[in-house]
N, C-alpha and C. Protein backbone atom coordinates (compact mmCIF):
# COMPACT_ATOMS: atom_id res chain seq x y z
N UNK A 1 52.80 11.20 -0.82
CA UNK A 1 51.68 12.00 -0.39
C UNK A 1 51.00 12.67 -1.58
N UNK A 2 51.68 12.73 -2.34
CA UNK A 2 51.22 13.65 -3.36
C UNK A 2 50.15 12.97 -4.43
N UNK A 3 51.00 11.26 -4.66
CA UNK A 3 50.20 10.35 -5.48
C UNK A 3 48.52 10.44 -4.58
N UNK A 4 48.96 10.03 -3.25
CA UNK A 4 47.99 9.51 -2.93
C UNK A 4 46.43 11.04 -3.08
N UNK A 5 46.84 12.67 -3.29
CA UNK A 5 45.99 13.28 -2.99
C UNK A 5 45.52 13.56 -4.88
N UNK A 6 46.68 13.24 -5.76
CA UNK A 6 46.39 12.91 -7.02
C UNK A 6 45.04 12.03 -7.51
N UNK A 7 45.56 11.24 -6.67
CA UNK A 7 44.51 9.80 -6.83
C UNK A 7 43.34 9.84 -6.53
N UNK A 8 43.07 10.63 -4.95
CA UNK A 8 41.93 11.36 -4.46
C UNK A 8 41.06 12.34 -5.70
N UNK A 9 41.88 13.03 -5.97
CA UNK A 9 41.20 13.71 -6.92
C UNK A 9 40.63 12.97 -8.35
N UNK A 10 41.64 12.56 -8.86
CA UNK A 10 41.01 11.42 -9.76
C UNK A 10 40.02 10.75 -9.76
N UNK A 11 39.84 9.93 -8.49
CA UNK A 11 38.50 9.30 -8.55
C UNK A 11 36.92 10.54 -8.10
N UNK A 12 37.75 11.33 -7.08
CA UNK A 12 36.54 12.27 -7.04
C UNK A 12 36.22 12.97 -8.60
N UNK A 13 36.65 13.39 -9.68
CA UNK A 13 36.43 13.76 -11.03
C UNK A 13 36.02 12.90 -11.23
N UNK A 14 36.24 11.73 -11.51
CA UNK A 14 35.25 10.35 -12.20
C UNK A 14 34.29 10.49 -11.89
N UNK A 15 34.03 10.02 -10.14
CA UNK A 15 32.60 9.85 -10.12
C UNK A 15 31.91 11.50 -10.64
N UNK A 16 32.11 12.44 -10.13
CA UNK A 16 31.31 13.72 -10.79
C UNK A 16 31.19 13.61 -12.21
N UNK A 17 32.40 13.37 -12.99
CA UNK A 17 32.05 13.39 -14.55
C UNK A 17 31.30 12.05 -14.92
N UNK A 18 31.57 10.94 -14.12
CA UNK A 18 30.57 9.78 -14.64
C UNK A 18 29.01 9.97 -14.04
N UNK A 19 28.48 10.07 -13.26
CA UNK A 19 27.85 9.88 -12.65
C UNK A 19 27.49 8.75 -11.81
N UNK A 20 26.04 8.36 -11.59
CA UNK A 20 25.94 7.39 -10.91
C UNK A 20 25.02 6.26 -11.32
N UNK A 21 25.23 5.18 -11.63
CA UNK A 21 24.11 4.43 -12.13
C UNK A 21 22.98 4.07 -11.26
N UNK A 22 22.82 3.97 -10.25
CA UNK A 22 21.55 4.37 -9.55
C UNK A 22 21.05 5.56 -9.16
N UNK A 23 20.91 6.19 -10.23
CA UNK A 23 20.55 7.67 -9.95
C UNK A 23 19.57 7.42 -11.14
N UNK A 24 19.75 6.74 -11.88
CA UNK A 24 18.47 6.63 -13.42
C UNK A 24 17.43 5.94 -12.58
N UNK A 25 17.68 4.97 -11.60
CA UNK A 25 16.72 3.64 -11.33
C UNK A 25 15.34 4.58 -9.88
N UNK A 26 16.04 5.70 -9.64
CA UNK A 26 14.83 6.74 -9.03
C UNK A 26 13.91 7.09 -9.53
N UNK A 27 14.44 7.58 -10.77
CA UNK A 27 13.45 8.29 -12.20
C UNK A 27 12.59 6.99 -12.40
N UNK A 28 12.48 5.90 -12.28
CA UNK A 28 11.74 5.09 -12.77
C UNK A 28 11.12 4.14 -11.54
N UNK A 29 11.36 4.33 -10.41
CA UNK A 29 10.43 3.93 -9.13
C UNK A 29 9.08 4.23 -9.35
N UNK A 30 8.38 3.57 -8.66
CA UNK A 30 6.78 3.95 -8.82
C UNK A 30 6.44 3.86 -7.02
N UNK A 31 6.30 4.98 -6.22
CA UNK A 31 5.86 5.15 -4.41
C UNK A 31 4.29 4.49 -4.62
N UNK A 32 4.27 3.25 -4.39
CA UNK A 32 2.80 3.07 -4.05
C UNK A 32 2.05 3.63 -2.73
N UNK A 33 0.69 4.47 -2.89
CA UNK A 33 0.37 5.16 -1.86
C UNK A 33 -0.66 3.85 -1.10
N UNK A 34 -1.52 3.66 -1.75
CA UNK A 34 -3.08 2.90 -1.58
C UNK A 34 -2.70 1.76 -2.37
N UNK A 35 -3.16 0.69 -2.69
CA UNK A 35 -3.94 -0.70 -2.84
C UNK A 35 -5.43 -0.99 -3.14
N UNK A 36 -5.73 -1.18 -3.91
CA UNK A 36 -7.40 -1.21 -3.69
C UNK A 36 -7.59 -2.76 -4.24
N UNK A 37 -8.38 -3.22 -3.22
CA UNK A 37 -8.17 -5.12 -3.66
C UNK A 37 -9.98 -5.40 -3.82
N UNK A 38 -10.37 -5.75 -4.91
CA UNK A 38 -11.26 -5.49 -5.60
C UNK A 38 -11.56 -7.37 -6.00
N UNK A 39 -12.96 -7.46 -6.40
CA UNK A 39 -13.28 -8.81 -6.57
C UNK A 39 -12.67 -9.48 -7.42
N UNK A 40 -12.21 -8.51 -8.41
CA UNK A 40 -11.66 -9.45 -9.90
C UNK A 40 -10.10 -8.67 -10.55
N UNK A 41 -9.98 -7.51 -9.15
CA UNK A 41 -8.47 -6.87 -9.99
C UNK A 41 -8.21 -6.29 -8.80
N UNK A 42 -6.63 -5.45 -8.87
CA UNK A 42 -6.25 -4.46 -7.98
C UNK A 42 -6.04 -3.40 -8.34
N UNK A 43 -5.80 -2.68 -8.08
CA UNK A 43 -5.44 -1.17 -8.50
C UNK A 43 -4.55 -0.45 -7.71
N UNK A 44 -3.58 -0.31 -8.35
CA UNK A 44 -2.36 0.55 -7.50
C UNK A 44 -2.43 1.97 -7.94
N UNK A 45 -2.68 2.83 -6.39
CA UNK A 45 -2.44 3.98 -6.73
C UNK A 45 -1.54 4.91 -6.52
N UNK A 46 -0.04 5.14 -7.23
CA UNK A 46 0.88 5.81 -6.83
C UNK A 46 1.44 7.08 -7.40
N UNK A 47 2.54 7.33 -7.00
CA UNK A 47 2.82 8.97 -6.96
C UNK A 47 3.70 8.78 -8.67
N UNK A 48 3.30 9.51 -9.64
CA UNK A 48 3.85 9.33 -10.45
C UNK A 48 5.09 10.57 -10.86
N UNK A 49 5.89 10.65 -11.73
CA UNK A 49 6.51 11.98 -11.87
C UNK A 49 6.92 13.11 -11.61
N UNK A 50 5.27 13.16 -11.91
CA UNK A 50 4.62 14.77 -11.95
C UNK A 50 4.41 15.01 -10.63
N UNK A 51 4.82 14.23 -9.20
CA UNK A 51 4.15 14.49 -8.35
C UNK A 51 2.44 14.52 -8.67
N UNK A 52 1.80 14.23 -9.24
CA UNK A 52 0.48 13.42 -9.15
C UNK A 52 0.14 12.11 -8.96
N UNK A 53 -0.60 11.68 -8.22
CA UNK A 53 -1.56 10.17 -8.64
C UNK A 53 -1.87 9.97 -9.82
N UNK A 54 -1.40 9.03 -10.33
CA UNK A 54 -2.16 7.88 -11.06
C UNK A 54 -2.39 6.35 -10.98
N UNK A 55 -3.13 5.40 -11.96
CA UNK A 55 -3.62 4.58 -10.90
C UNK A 55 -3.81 3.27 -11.82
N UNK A 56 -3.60 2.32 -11.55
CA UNK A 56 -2.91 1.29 -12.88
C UNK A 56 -3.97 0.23 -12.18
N UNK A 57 -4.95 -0.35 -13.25
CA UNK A 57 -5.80 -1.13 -12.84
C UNK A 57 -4.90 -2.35 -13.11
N UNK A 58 -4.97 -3.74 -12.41
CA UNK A 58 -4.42 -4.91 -13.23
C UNK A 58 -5.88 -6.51 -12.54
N UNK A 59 -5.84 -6.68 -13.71
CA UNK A 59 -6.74 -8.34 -13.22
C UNK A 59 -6.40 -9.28 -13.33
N UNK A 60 -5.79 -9.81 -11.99
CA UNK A 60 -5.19 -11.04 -11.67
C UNK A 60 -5.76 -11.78 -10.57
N UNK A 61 -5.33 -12.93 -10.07
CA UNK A 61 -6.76 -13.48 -9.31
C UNK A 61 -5.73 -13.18 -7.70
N UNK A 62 -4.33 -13.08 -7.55
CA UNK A 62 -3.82 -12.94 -6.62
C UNK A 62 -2.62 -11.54 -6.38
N UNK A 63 -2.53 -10.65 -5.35
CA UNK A 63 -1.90 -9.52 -5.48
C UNK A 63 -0.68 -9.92 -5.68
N UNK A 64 0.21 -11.36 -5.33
CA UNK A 64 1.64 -11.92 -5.78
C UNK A 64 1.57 -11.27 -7.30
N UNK A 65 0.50 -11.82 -8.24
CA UNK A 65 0.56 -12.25 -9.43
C UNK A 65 0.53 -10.04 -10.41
N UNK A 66 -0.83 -9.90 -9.50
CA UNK A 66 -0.52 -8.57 -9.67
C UNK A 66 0.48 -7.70 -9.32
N UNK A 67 1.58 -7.55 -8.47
CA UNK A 67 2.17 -7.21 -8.51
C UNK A 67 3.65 -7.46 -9.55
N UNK A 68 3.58 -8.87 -9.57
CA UNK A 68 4.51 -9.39 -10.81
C UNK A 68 4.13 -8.54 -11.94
N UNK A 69 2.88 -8.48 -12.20
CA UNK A 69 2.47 -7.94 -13.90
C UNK A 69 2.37 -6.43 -13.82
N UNK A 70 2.39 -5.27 -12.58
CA UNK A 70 2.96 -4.41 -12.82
C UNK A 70 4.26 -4.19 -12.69
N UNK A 71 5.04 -4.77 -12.55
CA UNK A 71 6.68 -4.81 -12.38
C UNK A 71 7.11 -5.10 -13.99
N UNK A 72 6.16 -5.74 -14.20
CA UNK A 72 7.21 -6.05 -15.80
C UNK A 72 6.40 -5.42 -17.04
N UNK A 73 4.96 -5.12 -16.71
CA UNK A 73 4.12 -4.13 -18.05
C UNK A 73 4.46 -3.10 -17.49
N UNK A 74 4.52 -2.75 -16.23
CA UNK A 74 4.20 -1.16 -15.96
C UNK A 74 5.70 0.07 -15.84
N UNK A 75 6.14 -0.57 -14.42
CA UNK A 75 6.92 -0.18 -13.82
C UNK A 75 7.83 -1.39 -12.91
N UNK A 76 9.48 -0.62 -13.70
CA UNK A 76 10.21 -2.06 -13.34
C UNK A 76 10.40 -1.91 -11.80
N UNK A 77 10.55 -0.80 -10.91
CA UNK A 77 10.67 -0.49 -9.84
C UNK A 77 9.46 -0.18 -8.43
N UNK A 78 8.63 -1.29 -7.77
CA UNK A 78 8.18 -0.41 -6.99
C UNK A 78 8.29 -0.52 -5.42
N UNK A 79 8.11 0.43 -4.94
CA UNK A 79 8.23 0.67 -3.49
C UNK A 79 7.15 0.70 -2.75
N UNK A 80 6.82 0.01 -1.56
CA UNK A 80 5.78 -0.17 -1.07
C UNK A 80 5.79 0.27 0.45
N UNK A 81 6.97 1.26 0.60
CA UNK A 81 7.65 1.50 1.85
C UNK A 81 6.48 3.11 2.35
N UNK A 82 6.07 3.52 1.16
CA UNK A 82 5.09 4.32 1.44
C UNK A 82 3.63 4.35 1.50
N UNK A 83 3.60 3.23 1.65
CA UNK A 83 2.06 2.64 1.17
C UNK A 83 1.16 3.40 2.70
N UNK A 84 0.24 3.69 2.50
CA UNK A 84 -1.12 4.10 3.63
C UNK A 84 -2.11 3.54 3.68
N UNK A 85 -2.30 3.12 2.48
CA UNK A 85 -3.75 2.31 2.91
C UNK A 85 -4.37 1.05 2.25
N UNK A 86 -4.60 -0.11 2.76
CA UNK A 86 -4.59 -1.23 1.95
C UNK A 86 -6.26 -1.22 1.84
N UNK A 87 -7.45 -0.91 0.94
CA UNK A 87 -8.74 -0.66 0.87
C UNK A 87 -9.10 -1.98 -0.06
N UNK A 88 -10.31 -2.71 1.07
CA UNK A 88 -10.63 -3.38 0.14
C UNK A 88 -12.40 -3.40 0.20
N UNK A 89 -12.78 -3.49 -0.95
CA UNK A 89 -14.24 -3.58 -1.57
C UNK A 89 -14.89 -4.56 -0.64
N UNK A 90 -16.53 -4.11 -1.04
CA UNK A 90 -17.15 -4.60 -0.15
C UNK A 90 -17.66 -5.92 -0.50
N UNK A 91 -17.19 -6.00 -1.98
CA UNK A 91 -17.51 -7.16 -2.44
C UNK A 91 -16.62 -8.66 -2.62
N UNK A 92 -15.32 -7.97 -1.80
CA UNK A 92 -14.15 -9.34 -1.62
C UNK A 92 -14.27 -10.48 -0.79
N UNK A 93 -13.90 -11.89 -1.49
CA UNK A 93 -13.90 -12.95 -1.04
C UNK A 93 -13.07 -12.68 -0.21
N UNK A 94 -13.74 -13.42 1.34
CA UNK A 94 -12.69 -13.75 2.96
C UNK A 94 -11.16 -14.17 2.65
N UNK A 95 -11.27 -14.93 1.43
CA UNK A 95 -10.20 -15.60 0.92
C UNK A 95 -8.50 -14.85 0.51
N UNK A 96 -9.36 -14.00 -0.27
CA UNK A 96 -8.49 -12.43 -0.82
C UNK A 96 -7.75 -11.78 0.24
N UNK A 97 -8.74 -11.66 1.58
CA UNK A 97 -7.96 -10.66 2.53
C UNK A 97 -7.01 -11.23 3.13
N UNK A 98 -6.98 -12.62 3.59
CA UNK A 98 -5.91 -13.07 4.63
C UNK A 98 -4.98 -13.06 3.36
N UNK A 99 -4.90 -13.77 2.05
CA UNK A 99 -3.73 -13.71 1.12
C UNK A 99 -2.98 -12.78 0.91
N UNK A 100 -3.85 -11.52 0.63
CA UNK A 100 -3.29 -10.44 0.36
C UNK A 100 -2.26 -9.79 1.49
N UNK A 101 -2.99 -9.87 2.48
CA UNK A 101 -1.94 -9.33 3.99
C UNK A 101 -0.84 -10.11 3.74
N UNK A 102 -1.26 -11.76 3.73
CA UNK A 102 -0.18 -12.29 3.94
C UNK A 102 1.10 -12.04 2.91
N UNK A 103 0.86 -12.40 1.89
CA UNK A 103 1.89 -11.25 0.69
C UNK A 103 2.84 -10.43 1.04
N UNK A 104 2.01 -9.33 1.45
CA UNK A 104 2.57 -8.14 1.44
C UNK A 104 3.84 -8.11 2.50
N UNK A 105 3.34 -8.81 3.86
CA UNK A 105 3.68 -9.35 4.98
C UNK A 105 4.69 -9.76 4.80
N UNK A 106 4.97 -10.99 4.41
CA UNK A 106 5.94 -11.98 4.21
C UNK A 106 6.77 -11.39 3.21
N UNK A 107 6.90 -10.28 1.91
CA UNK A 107 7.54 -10.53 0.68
C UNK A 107 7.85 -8.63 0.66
N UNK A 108 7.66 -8.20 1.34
CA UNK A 108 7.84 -6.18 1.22
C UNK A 108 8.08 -5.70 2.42
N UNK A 109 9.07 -4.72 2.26
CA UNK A 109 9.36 -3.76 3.63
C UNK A 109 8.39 -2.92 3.64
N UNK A 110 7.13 -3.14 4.38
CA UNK A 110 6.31 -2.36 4.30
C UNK A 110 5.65 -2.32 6.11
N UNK A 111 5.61 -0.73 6.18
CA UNK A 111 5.21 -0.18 7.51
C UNK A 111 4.01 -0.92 8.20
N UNK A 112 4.23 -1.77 9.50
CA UNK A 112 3.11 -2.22 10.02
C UNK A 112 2.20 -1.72 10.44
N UNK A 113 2.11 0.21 10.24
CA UNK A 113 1.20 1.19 10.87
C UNK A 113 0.14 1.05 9.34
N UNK A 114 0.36 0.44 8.38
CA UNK A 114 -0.43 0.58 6.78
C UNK A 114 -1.89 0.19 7.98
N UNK A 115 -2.59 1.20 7.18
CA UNK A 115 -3.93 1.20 7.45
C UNK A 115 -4.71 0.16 6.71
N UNK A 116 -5.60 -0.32 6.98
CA UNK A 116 -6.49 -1.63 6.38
C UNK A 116 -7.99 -1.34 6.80
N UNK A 117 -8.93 -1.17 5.54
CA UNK A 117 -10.14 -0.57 5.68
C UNK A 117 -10.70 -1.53 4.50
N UNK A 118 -12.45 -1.63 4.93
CA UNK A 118 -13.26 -2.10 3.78
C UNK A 118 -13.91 -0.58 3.31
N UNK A 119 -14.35 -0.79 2.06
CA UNK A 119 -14.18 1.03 1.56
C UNK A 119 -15.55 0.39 0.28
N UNK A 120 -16.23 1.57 1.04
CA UNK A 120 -17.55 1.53 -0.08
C UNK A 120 -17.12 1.91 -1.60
N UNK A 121 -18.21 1.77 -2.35
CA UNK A 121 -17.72 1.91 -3.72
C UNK A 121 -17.64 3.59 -4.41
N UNK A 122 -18.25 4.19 -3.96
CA UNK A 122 -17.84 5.92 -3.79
C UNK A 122 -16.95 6.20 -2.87
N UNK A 123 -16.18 5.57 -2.34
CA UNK A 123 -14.83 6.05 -1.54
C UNK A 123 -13.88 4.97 -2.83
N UNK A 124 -13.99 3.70 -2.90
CA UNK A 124 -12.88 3.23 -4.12
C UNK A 124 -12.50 4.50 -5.27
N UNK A 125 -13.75 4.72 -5.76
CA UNK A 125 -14.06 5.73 -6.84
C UNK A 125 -12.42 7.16 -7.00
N UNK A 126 -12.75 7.30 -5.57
CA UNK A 126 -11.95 8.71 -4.79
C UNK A 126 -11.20 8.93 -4.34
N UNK A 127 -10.66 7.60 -3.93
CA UNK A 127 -8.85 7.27 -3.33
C UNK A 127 -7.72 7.71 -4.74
N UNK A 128 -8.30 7.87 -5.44
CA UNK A 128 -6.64 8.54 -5.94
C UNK A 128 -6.65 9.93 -6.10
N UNK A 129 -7.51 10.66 -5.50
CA UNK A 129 -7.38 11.67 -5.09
C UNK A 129 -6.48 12.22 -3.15
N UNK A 130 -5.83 12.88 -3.32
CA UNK A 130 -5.49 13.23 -2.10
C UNK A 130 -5.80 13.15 -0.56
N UNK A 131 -6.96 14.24 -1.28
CA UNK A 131 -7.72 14.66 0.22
C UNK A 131 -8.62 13.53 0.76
N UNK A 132 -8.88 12.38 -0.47
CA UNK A 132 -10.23 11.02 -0.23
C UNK A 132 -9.34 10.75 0.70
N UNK A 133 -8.18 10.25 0.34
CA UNK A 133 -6.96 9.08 0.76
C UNK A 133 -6.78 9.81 2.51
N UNK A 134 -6.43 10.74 2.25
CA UNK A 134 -6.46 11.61 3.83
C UNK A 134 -7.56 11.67 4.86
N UNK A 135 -8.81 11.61 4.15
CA UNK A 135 -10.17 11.67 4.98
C UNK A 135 -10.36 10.30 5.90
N UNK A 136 -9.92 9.16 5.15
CA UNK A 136 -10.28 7.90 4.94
C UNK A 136 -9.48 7.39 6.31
N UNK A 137 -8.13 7.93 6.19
CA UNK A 137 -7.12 7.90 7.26
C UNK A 137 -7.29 8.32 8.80
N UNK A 138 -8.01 9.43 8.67
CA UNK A 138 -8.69 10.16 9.72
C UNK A 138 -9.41 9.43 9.89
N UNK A 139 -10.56 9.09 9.45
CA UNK A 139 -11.93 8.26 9.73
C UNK A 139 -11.26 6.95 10.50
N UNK A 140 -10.49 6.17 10.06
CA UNK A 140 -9.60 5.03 10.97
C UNK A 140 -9.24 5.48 11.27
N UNK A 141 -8.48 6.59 12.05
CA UNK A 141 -8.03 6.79 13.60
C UNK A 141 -8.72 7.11 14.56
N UNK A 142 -10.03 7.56 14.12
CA UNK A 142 -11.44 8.04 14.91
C UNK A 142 -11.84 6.81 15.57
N UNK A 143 -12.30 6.20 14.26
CA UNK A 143 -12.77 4.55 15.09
C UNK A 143 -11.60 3.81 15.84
N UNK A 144 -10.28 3.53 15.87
CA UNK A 144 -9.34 2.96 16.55
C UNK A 144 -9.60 3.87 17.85
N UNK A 145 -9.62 4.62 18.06
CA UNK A 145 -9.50 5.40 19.35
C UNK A 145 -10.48 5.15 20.09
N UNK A 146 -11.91 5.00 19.33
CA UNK A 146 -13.65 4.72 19.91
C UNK A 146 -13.70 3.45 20.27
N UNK A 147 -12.83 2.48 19.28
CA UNK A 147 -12.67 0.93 19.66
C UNK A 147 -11.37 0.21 19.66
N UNK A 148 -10.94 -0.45 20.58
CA UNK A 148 -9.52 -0.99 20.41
C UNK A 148 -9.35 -2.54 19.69
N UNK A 149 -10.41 -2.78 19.86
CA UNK A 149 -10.78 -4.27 19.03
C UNK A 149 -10.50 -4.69 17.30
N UNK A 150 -10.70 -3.34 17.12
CA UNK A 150 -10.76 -2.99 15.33
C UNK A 150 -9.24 -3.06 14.91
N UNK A 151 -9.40 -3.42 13.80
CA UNK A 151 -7.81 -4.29 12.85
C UNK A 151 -7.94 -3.33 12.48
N UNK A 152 -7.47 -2.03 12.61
CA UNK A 152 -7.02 -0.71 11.68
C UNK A 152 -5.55 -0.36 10.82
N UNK A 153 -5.04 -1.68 11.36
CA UNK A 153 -3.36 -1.58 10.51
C UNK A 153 -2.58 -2.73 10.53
N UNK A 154 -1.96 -2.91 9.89
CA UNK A 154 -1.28 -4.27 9.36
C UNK A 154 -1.07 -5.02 10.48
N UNK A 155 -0.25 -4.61 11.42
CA UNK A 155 0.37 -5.13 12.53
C UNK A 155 -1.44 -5.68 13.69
N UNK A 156 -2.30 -4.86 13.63
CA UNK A 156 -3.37 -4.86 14.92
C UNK A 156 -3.66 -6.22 13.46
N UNK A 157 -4.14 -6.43 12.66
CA UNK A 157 -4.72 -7.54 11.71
C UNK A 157 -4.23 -8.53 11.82
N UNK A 158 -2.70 -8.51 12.31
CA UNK A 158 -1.62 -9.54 11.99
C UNK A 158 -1.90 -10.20 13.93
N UNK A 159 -2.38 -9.41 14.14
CA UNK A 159 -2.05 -9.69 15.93
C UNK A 159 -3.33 -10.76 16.02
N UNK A 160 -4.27 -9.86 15.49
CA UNK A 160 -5.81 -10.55 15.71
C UNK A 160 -6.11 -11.89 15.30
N UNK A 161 -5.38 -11.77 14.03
CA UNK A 161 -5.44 -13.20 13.32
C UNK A 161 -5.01 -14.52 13.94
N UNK A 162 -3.73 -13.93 14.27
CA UNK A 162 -2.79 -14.81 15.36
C UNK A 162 -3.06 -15.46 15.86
N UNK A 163 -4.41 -14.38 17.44
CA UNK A 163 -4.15 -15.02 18.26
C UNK A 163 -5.76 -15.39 18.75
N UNK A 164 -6.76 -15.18 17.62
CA UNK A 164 -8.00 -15.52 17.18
C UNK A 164 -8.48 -17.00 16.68
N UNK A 165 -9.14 -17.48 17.41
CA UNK A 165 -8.96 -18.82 17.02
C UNK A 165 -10.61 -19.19 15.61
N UNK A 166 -11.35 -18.48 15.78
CA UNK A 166 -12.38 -18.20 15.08
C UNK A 166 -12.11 -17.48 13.75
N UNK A 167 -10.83 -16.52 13.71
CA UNK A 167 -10.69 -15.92 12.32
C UNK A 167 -11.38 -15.03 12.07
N UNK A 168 -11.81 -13.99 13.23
CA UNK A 168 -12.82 -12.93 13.13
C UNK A 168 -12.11 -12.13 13.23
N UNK A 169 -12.35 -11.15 12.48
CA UNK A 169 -11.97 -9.59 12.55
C UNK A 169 -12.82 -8.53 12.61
N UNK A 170 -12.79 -7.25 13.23
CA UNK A 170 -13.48 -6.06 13.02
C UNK A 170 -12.50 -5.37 12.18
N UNK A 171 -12.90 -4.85 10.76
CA UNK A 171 -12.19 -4.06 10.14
C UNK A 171 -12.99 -2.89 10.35
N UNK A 172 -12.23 -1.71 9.64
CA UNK A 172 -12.65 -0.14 9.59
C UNK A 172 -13.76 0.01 8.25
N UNK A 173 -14.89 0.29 8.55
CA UNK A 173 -15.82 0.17 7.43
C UNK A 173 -15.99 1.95 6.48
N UNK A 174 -15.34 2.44 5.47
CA UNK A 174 -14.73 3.62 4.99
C UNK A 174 -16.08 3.50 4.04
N UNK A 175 -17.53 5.31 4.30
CA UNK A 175 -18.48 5.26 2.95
C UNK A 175 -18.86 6.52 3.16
N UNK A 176 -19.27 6.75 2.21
CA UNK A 176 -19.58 8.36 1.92
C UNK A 176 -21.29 8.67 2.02
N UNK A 177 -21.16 9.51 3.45
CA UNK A 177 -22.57 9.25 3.88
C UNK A 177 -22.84 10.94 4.66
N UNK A 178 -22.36 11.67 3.93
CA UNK A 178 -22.74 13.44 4.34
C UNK A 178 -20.92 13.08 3.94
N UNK A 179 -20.13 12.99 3.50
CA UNK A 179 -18.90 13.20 4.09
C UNK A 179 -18.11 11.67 3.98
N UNK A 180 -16.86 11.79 4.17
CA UNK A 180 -16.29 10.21 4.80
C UNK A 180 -17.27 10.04 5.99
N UNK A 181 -17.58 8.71 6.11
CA UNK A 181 -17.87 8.47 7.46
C UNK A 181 -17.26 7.16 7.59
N UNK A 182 -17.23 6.87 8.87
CA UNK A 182 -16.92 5.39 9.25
C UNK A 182 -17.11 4.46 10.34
N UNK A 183 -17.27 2.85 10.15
CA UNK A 183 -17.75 1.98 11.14
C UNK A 183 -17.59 0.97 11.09
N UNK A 184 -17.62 -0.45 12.32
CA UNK A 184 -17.58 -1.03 12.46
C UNK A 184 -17.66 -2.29 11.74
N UNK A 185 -17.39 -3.17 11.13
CA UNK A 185 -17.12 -4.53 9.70
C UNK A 185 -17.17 -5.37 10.46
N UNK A 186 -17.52 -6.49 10.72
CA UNK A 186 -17.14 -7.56 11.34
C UNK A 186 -17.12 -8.79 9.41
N UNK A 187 -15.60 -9.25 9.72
CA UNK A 187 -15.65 -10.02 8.42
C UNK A 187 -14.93 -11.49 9.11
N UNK A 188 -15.09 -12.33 8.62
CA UNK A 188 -15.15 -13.61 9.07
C UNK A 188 -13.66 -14.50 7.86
N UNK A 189 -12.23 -14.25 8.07
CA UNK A 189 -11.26 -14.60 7.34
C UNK A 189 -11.04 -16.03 7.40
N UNK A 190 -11.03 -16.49 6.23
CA UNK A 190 -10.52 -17.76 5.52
C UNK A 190 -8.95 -17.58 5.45
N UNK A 191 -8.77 -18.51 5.89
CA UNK A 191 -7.23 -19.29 5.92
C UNK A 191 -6.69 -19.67 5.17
């Protein structure tokens, strides 16, 4: 009895005096909040350190590829389990959007409530700010509630696509017009 509460103690001192080797690999996670999928790059905007945003442009022609090249220039760790909002420009090929969902979809534990908006170019500008990212959120739950038709989140996009034989979607249209405002997209997805 005695070995065995010896032994207890022993390993409980180790681990306290060793620590833990996944306890360094936190310090170096990167919480992606937003996505911004843009004609010729992406931009990840996540929680850095400091508890602030910052926001890592990369230009690659596919978000697979971008995400590879911030994993190995940027940050070896990221998490996409916090992601809110996947925003994409008004200037993206049909092509971009079904890929990109599909990605994320198929290859990340990521929440099927992620919001999915086309986002004018003074709302891109403003998403790595807080309160943009929050307004933007609100504004898609306004319109989901006014319309049930609208792809406002991963899962309603993933449904539509499905079971859409035309490949039409209504996305959430996110622009700064007195304020966030927001409306109706009808975008026409390539396969």
């Amino acid at each position: 009895m005695i070995k065995k509460v010896l032994a207890l103690m022993l390993a409980l001192s180790s681990v306290f005096l060793c620590g833990c080797d996944n306890s360094k690999r936190i310090d170096k996670a990167v919480i992606v909040e937003c996505i911004i999928v843009d004609k010729s790059d992406y931009k990840f905007i996540y929680i850095s350190d400091e508890e602030k945003s910052e926001t890592v442009k990369i230009e690659e022609e596919s978000l697979e590829k971008a995400l590879k090249t911030l994993k190995t220039e940027h940050k070896p760790e990221i998490v996409l389990s916090k992601l809110e909002l996947i925003a994409f420009a008004e200037n993206v090929d049909s092509e971009k959007y079904y890929s990109a969902l599909q990605y994320i979809k198929n290859n990340y534990a990521v929440s099927p409530s992620v919001y999915t908006a086309v986002c004018s170019n003074d709302i891109l500008k403003l998403l790595d700010e807080p309160k943009t990212l929050e307004k933007c959120t609100e504004q898609i739950m306004i319109l989901e509630k006014k319309d049930t038709d609208i792809s406002s989140t991963l899962l309603k996009m993933n449904n539509n696509l499905n079971k859409s034989k035309k490949s039409l979607l209504y996305l959430p249209h996110i622009s700064k017009n007195n304020g966030v405002t927001g409306e109706k997209v009808e975008i026409m997805i390539k396969k």
